[in-house]
Protein backbone atom coordinates (compact mmCIF):
# COMPACT_ATOMS: atom_id res chain seq x y z
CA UNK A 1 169.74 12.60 -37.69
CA UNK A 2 170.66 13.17 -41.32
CA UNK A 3 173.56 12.12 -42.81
CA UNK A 4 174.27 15.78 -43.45
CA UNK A 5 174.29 16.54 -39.77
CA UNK A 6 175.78 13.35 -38.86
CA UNK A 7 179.27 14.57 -39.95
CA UNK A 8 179.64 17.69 -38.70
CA UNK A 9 178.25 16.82 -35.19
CA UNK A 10 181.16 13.68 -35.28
CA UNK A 11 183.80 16.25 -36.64
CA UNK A 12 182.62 18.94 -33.96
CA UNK A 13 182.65 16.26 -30.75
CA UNK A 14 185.94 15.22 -31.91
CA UNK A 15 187.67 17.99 -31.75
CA UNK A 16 185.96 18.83 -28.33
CA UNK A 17 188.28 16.30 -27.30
CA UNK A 18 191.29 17.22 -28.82
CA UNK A 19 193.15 19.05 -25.46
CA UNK A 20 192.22 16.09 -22.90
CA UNK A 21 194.74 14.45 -24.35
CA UNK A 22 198.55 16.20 -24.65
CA UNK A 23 200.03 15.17 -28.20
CA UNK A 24 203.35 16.78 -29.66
CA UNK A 25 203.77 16.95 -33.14
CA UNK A 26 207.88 16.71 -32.58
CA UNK A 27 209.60 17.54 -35.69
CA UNK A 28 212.74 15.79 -36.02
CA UNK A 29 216.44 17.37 -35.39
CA UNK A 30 216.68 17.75 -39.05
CA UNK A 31 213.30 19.50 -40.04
CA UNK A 32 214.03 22.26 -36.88
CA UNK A 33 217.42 23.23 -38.60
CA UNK A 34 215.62 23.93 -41.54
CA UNK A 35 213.45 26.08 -39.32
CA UNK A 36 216.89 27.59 -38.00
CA UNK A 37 217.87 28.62 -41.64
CA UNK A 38 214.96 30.50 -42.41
CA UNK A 39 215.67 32.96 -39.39
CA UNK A 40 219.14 32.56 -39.85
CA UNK A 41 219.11 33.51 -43.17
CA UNK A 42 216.37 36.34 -42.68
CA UNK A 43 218.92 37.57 -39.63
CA UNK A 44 221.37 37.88 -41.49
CA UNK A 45 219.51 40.13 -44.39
CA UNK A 46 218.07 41.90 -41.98
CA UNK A 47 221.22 43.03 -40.31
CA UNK A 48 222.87 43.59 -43.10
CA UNK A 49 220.40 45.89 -44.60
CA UNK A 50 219.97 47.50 -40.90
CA UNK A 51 216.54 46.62 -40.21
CA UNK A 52 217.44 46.24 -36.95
CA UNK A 53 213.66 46.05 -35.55
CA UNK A 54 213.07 43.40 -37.78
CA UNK A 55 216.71 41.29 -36.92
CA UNK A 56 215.59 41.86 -32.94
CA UNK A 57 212.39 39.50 -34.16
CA UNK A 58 214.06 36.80 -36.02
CA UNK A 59 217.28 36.78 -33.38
CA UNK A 60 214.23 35.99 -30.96
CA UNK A 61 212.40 33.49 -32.97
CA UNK A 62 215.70 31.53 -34.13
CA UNK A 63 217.10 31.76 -30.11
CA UNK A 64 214.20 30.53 -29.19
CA UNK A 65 214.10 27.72 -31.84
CA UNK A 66 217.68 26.57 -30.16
CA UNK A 67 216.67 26.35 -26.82
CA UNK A 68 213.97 24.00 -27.64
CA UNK A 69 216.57 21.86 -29.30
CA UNK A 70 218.31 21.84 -26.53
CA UNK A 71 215.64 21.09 -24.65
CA UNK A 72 214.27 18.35 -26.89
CA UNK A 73 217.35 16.69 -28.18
CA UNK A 74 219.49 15.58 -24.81
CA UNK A 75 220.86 12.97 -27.49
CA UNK A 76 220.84 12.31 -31.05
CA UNK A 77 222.25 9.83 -33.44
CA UNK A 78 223.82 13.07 -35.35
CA UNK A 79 225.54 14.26 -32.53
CA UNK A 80 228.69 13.92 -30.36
CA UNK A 81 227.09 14.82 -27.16
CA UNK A 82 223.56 16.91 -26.32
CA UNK A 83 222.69 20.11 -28.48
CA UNK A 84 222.55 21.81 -25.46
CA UNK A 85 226.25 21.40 -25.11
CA UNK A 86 226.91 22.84 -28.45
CA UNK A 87 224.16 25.88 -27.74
CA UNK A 88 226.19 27.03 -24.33
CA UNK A 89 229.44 25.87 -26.35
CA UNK A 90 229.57 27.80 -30.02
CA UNK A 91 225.65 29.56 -29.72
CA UNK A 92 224.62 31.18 -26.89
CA UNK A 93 227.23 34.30 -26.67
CA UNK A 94 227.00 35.01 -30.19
CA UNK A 95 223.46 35.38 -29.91
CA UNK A 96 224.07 37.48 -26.73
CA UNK A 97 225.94 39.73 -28.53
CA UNK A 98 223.90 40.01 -31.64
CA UNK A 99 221.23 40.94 -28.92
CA UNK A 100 223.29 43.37 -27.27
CA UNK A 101 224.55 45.13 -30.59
CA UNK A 102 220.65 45.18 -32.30
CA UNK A 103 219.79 47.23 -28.47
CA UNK A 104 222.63 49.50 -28.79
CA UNK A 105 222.16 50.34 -32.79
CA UNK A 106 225.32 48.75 -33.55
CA UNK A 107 224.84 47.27 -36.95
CA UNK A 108 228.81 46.76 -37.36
CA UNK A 109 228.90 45.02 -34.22
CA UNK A 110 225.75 42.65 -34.52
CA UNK A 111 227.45 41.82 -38.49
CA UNK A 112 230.75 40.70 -35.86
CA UNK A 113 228.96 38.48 -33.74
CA UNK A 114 226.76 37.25 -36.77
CA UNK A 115 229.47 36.20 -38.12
CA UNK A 116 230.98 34.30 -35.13
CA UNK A 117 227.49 32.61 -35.25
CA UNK A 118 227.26 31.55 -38.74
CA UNK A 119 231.31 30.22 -38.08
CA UNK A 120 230.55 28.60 -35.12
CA UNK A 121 227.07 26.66 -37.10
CA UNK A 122 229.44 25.37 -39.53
CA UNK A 123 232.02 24.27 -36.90
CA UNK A 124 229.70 21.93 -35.36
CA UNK A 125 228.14 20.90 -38.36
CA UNK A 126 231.94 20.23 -39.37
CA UNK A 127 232.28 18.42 -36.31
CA UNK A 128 229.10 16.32 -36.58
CA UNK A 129 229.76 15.27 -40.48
CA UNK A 130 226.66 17.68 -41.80
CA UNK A 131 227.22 17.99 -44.84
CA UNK A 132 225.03 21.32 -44.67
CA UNK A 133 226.77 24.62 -44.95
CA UNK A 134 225.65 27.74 -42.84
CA UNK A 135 225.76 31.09 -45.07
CA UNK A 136 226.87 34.20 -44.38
């Protein structure tokens, strides 16, 4: 075999291989909050300029984002006790309500419970000495 051929036959036998083996690619508490910004941020825009389609998305993509913290990060040296206790604590009826309010229309009422969110993000970043402010 050529060396030409060589390498893509090695590169293409590899990567035949590459599901037998399950490997996460974790990112770290940190790098997922900057993930939680970006639809935060966008969520926020979004509402504000009544794209509520658009909000439903991000609300999705950012809720979803917290449950796998919660999932993933049972401890941390960051925090007081599990994310998961902070999610069902300060997160998870904001977002409820953000949901509820993008169904109904109600861009007044998803700004409301927007705002409870972005409060409550601070609060525990408050409580866990981040020195990372959420914006409104």
């Amino acid at each position: 075999m050529t060396k030409k051929l060589w390498i893509p036959a090695v590169l293409f036998l590899a990567g035949c291989g590459a599901g037998a083996e399950s490997v996460d690619h974790l990112k770290d508490l940190n790098q997922s909050m900057m993930d939680l910004r970006i639809y935060q941020e966008n969520l926020g825009d979004h509402i504000k300029s009544k794209k509520l389609d658009d909000a439903s998305w991000l609300l999705e993509g950012m809720d979803s984002i917290m449950l796998l913290l919660a999932d993933r990060f049972p401890e941390h040296r960051r925090l007081d006790t599990s994310f998961a206790y902070y999610y069902k604590r300060e997160m998870q009826e904001p977002v409820r309500g953000i949901r509820q309010a993008i169904r109904d229309k109600d861009t007044a009422r998803a700004l409301r419970h927007y705002r409870v969110l972005v409060d409550n993000c601070n609060d525990c970043h408050i409580d866990n000495e981040v020195e990372k402010e959420v914006w409104f």
